[in-house]
Structure formats: C-alpha cells, structure tokens
PDB file of N, CA and C in Angstrom:
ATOM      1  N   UNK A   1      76.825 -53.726 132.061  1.00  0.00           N
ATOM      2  CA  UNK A   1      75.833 -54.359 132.911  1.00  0.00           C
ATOM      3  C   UNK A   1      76.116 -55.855 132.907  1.00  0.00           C
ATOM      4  N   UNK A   2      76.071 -56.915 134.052  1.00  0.00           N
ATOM      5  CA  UNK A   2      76.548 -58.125 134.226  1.00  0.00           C
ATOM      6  C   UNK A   2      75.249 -58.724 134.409  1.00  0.00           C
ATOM      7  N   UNK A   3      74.433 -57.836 133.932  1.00  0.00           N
ATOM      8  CA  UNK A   3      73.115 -58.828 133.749  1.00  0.00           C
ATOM      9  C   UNK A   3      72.138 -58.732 132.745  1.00  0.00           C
ATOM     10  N   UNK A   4      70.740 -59.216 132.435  1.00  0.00           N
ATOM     11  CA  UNK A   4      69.654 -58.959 131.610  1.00  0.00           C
ATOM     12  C   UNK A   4      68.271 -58.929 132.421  1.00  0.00           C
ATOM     13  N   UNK A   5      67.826 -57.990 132.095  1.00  0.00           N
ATOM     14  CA  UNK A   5      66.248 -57.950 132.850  1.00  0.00           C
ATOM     15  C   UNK A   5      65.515 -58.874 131.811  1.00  0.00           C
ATOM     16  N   UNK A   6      64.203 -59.564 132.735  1.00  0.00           N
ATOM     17  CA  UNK A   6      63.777 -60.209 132.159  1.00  0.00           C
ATOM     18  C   UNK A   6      62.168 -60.139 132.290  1.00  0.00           C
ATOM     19  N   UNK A   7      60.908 -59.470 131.549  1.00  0.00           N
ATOM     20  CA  UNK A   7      60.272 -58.630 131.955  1.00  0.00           C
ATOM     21  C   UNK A   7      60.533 -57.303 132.360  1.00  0.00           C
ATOM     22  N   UNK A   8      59.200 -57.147 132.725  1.00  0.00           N
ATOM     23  CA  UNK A   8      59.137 -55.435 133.262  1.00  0.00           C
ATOM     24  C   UNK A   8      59.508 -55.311 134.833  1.00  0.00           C
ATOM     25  N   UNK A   9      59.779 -54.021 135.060  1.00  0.00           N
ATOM     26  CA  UNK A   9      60.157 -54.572 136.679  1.00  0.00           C
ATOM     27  C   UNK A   9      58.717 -53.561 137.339  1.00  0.00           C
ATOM     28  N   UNK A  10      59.011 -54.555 138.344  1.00  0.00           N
ATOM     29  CA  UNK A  10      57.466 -53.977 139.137  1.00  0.00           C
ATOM     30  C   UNK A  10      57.733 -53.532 140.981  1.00  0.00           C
ATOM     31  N   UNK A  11      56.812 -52.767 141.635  1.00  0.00           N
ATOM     32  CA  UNK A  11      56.905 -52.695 142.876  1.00  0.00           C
ATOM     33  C   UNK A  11      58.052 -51.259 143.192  1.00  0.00           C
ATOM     34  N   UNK A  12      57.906 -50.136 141.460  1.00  0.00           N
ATOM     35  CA  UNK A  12      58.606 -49.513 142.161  1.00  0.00           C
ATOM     36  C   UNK A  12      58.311 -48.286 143.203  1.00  0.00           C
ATOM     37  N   UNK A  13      59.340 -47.858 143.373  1.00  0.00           N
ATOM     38  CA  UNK A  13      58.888 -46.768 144.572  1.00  0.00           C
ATOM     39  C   UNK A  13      60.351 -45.792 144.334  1.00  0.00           C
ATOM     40  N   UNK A  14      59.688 -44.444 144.548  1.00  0.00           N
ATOM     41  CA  UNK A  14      61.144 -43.137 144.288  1.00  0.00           C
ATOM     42  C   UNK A  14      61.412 -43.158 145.937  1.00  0.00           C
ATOM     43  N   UNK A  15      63.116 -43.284 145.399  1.00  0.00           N
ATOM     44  CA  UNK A  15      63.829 -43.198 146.886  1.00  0.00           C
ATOM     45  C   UNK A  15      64.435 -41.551 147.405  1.00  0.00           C
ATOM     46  N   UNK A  16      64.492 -41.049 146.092  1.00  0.00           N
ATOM     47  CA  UNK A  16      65.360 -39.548 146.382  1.00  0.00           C
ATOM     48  C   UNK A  16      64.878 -39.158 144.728  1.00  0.00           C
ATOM     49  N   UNK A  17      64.254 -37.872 145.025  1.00  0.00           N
ATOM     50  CA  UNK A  17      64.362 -36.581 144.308  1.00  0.00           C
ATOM     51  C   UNK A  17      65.059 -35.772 144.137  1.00  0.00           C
ATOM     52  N   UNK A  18      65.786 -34.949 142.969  1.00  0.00           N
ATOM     53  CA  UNK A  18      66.608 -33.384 142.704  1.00  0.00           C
ATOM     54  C   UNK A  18      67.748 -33.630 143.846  1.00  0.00           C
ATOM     55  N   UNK A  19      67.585 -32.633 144.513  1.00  0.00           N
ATOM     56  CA  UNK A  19      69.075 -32.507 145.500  1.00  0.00           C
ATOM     57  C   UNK A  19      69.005 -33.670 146.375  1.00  0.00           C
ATOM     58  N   UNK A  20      68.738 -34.085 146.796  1.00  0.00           N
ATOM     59  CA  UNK A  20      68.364 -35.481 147.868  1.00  0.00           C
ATOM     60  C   UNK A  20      69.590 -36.633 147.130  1.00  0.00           C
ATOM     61  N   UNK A  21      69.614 -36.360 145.615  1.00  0.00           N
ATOM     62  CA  UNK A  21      70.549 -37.727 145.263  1.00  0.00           C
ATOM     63  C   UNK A  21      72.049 -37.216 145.296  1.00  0.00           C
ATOM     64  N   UNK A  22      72.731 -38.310 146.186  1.00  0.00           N
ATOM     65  CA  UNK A  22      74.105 -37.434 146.026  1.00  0.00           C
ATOM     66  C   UNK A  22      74.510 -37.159 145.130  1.00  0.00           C
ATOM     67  N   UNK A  23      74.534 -38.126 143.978  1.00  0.00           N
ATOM     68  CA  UNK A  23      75.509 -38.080 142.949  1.00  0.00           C
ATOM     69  C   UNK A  23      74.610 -36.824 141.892  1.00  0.00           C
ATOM     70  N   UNK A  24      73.891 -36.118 142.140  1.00  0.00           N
ATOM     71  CA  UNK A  24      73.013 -35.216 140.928  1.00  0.00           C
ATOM     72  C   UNK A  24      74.208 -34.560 140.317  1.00  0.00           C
ATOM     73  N   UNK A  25      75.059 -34.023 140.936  1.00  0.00           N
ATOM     74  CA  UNK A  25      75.931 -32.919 140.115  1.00  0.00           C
ATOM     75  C   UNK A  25      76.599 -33.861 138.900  1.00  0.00           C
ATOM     76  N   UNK A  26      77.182 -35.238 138.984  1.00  0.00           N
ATOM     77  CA  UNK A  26      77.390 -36.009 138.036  1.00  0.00           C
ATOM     78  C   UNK A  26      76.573 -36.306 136.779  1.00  0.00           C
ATOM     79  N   UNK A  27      75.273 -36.756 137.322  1.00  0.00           N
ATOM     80  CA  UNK A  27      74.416 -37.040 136.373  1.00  0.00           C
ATOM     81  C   UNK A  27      74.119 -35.806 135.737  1.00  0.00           C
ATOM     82  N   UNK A  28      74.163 -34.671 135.843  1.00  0.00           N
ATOM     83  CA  UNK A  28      74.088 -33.497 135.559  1.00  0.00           C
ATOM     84  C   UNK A  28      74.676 -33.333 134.374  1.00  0.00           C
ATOM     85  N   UNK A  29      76.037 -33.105 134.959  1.00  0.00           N
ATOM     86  CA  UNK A  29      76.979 -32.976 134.198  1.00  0.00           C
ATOM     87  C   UNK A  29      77.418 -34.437 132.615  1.00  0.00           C
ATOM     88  N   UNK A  30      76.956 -35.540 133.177  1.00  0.00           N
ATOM     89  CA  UNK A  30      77.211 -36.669 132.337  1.00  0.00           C
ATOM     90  C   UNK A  30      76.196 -36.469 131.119  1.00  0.00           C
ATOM     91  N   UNK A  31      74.855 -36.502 131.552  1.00  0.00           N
ATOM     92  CA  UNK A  31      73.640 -36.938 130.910  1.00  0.00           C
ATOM     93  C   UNK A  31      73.030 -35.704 130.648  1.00  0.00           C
ATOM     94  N   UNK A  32      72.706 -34.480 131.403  1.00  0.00           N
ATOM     95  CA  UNK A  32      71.765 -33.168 131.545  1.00  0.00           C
ATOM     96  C   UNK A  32      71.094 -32.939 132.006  1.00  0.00           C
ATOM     97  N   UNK A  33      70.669 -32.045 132.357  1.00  0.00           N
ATOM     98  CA  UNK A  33      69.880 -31.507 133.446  1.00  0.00           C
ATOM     99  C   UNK A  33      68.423 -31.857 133.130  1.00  0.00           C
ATOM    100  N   UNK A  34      67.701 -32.259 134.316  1.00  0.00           N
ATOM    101  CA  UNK A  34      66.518 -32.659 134.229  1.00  0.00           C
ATOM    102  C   UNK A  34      65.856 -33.307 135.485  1.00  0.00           C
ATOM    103  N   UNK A  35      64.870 -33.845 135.646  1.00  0.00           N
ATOM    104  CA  UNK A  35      64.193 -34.170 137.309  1.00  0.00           C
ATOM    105  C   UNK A  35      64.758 -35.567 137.273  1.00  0.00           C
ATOM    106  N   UNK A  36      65.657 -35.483 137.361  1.00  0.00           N
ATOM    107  CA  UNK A  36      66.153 -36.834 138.553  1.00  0.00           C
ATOM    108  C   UNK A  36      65.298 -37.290 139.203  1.00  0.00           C
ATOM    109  N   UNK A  37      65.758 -38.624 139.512  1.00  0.00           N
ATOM    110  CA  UNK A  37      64.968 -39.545 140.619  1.00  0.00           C
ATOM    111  C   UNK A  37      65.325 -40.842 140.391  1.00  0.00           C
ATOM    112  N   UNK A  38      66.042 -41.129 142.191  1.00  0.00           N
ATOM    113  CA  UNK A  38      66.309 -42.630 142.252  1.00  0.00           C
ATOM    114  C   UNK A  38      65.391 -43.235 142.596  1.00  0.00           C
ATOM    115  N   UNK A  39      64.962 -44.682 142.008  1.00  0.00           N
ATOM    116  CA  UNK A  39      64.019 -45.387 142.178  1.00  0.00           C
ATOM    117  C   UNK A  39      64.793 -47.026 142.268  1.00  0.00           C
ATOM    118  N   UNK A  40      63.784 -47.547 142.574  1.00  0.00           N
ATOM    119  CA  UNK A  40      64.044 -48.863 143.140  1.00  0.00           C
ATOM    120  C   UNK A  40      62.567 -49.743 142.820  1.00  0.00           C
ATOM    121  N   UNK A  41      62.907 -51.468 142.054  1.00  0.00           N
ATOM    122  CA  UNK A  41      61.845 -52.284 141.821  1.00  0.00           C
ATOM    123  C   UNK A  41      62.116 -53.295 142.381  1.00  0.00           C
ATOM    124  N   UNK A  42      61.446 -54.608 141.620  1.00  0.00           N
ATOM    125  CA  UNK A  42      61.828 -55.550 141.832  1.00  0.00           C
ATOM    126  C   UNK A  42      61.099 -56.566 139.866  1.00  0.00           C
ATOM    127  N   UNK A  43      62.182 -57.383 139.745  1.00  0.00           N
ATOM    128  CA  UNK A  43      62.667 -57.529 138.566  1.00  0.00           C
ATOM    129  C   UNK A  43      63.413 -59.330 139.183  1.00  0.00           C
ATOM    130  N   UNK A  44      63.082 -59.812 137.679  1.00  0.00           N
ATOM    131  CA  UNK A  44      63.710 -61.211 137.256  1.00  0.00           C
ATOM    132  C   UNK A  44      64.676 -60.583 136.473  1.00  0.00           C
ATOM    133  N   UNK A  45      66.056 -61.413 136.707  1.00  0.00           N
ATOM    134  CA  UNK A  45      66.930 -60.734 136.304  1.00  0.00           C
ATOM    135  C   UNK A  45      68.048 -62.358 135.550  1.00  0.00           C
ATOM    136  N   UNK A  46      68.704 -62.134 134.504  1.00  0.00           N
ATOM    137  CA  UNK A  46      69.767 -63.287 134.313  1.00  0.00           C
ATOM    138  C   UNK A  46      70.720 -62.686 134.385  1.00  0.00           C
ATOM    139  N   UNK A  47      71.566 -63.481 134.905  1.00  0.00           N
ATOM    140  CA  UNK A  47      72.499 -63.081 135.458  1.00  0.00           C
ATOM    141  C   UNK A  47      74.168 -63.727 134.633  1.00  0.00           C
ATOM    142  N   UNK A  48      75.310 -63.471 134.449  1.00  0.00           N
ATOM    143  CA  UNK A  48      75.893 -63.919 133.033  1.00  0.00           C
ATOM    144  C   UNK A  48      76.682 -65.496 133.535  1.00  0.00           C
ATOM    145  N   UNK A  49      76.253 -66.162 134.469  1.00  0.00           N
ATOM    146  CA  UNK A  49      76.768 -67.208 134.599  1.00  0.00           C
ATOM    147  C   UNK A  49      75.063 -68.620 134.196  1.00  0.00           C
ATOM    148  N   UNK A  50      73.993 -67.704 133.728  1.00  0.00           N
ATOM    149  CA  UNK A  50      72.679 -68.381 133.424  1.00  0.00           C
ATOM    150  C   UNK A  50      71.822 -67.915 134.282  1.00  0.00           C
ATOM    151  N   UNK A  51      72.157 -68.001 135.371  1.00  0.00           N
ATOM    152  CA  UNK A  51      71.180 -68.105 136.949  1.00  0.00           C
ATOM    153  C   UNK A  51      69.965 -67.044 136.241  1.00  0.00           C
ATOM    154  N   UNK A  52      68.624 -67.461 136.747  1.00  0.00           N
ATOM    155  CA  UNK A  52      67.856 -66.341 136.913  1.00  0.00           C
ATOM    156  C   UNK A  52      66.985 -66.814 137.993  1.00  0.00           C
ATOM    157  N   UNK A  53      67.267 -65.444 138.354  1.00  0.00           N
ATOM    158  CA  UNK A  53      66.701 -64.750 139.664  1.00  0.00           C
ATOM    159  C   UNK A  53      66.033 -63.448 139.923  1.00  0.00           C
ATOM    160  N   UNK A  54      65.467 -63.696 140.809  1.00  0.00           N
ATOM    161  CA  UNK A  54      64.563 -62.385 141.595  1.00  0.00           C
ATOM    162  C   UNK A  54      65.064 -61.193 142.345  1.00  0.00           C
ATOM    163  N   UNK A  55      65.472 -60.476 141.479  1.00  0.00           N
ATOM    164  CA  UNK A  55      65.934 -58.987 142.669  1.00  0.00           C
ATOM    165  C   UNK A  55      65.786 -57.515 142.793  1.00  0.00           C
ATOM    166  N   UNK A  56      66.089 -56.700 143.782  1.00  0.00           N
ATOM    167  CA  UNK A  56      65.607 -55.771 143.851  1.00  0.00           C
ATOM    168  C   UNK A  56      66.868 -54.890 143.377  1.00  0.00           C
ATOM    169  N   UNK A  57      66.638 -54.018 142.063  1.00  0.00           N
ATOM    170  CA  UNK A  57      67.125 -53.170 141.600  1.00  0.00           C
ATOM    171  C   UNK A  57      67.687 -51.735 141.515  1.00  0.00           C
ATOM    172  N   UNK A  58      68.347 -51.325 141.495  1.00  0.00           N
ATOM    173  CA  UNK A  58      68.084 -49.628 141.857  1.00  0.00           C
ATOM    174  C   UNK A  58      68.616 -48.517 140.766  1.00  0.00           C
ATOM    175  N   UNK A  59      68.029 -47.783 140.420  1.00  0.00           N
ATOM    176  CA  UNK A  59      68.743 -46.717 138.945  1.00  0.00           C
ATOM    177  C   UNK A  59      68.444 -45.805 139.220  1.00  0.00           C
ATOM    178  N   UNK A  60      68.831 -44.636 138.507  1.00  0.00           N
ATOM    179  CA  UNK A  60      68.511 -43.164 138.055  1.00  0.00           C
ATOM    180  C   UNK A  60      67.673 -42.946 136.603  1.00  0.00           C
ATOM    181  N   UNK A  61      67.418 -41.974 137.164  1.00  0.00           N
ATOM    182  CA  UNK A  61      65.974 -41.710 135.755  1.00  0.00           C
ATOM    183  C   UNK A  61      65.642 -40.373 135.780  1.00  0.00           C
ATOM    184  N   UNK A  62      65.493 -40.009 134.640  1.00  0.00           N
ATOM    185  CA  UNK A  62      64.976 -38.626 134.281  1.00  0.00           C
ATOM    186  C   UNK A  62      64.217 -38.528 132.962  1.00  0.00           C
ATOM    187  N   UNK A  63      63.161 -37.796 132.925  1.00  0.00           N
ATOM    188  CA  UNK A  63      62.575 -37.892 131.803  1.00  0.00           C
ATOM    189  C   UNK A  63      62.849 -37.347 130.450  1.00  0.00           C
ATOM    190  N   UNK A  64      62.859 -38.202 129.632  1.00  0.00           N
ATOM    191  CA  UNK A  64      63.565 -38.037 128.239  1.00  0.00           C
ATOM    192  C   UNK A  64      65.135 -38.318 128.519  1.00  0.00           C
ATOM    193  N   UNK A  65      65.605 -38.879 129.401  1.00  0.00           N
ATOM    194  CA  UNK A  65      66.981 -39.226 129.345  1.00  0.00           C
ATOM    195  C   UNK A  65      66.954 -40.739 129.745  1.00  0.00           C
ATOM    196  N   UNK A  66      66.123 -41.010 130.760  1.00  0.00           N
ATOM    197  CA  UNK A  66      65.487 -42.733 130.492  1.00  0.00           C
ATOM    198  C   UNK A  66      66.570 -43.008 131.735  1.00  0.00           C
ATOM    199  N   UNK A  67      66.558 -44.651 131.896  1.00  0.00           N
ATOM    200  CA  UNK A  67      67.330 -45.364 133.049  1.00  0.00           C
ATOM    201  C   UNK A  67      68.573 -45.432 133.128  1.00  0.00           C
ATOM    202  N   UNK A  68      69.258 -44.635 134.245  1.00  0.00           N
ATOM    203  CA  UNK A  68      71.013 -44.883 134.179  1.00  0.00           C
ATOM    204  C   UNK A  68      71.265 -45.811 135.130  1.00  0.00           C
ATOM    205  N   UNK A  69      72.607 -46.509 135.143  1.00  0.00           N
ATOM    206  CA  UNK A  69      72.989 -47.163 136.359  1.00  0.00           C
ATOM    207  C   UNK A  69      72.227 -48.190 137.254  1.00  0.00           C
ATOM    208  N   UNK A  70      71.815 -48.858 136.294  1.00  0.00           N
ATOM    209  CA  UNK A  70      70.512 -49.884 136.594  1.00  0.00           C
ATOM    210  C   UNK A  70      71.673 -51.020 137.443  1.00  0.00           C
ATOM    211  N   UNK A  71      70.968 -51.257 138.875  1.00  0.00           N
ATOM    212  CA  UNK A  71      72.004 -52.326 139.661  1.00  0.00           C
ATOM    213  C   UNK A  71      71.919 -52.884 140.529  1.00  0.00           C
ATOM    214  N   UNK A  72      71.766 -54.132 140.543  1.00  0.00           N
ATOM    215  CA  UNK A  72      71.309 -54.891 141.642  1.00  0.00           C
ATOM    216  C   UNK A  72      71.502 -54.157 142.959  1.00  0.00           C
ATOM    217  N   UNK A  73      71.086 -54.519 143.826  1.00  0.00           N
ATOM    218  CA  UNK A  73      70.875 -54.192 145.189  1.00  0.00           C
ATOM    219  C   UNK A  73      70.969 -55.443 146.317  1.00  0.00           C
ATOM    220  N   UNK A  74      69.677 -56.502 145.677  1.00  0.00           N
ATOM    221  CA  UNK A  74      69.835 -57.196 146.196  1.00  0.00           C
ATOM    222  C   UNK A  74      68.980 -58.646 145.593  1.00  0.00           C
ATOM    223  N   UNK A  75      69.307 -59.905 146.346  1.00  0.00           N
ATOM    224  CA  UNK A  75      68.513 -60.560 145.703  1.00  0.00           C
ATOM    225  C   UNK A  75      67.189 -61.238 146.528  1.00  0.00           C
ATOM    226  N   UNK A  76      65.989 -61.515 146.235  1.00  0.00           N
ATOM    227  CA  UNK A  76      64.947 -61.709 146.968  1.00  0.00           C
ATOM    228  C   UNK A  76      64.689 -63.045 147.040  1.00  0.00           C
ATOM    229  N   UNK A  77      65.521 -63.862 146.261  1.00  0.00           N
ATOM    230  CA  UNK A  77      64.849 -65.199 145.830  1.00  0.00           C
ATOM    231  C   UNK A  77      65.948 -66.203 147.008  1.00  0.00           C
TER     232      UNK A  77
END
C-alpha cells in the first residue's frame, strides 16, 4: 500500500455484491469463501511523499476476512 489512512473512513456505500464482483473467483480462491462486497468511502489519506489528502477509496471485504485491496480511486481535495 503507497499510502496510510488517517482516521476512519466515512460515506461508505456497497458497489457490488457475490457474483456482481468480477474478480470473486480470485478472492475466493486467495482469501475464502464468504459474502463479498465491494465498497467504496471517503477517507484522509497520507500519501508516501507526506501529502495528506482527501480521497475516495475502494476495497473488498468480507466478514471475518476484513479489508482487501484498499485503493485510491480518486482524490476529492
């Protein structure tokens, strides 16, 4: 990860459930089977050159397997 969250991230919202995410058969196979779901926030983030900034995030999540692939998207600030 080329960054650090800083706080909690807020404003999220699920973008894709179970089959809806392309990549499920990966995460499947990587991590284990379980309810997926891509989600998306928004988060203060540092970034590894100092900068901190405001942006909108996006990961995978499943319960009891927690946040994969946490990654900017974009920045708001």
């Amino acid at each position: 990860m080329d960054f650090k969250i800083l706080g909690e991230i807020s404003n999220i919202e699920i973008i894709a459930i179970g089959s809806k995410i392309r990549i499920l058969p990966f995460l499947q196979e990587e991590f284990g089977r379980g309810r997926w779901r891509k989600l998306k926030g928004t988060v203060e983030v540092e970034l590894e050159n100092g900068d901190v900034r405001i942006a909108e995030v996006h990961w995978f999540e499943a319960h009891g397997i927690g946040k994969k692939f946490l990654r900017i998207k974009r920045y708001l600030d």
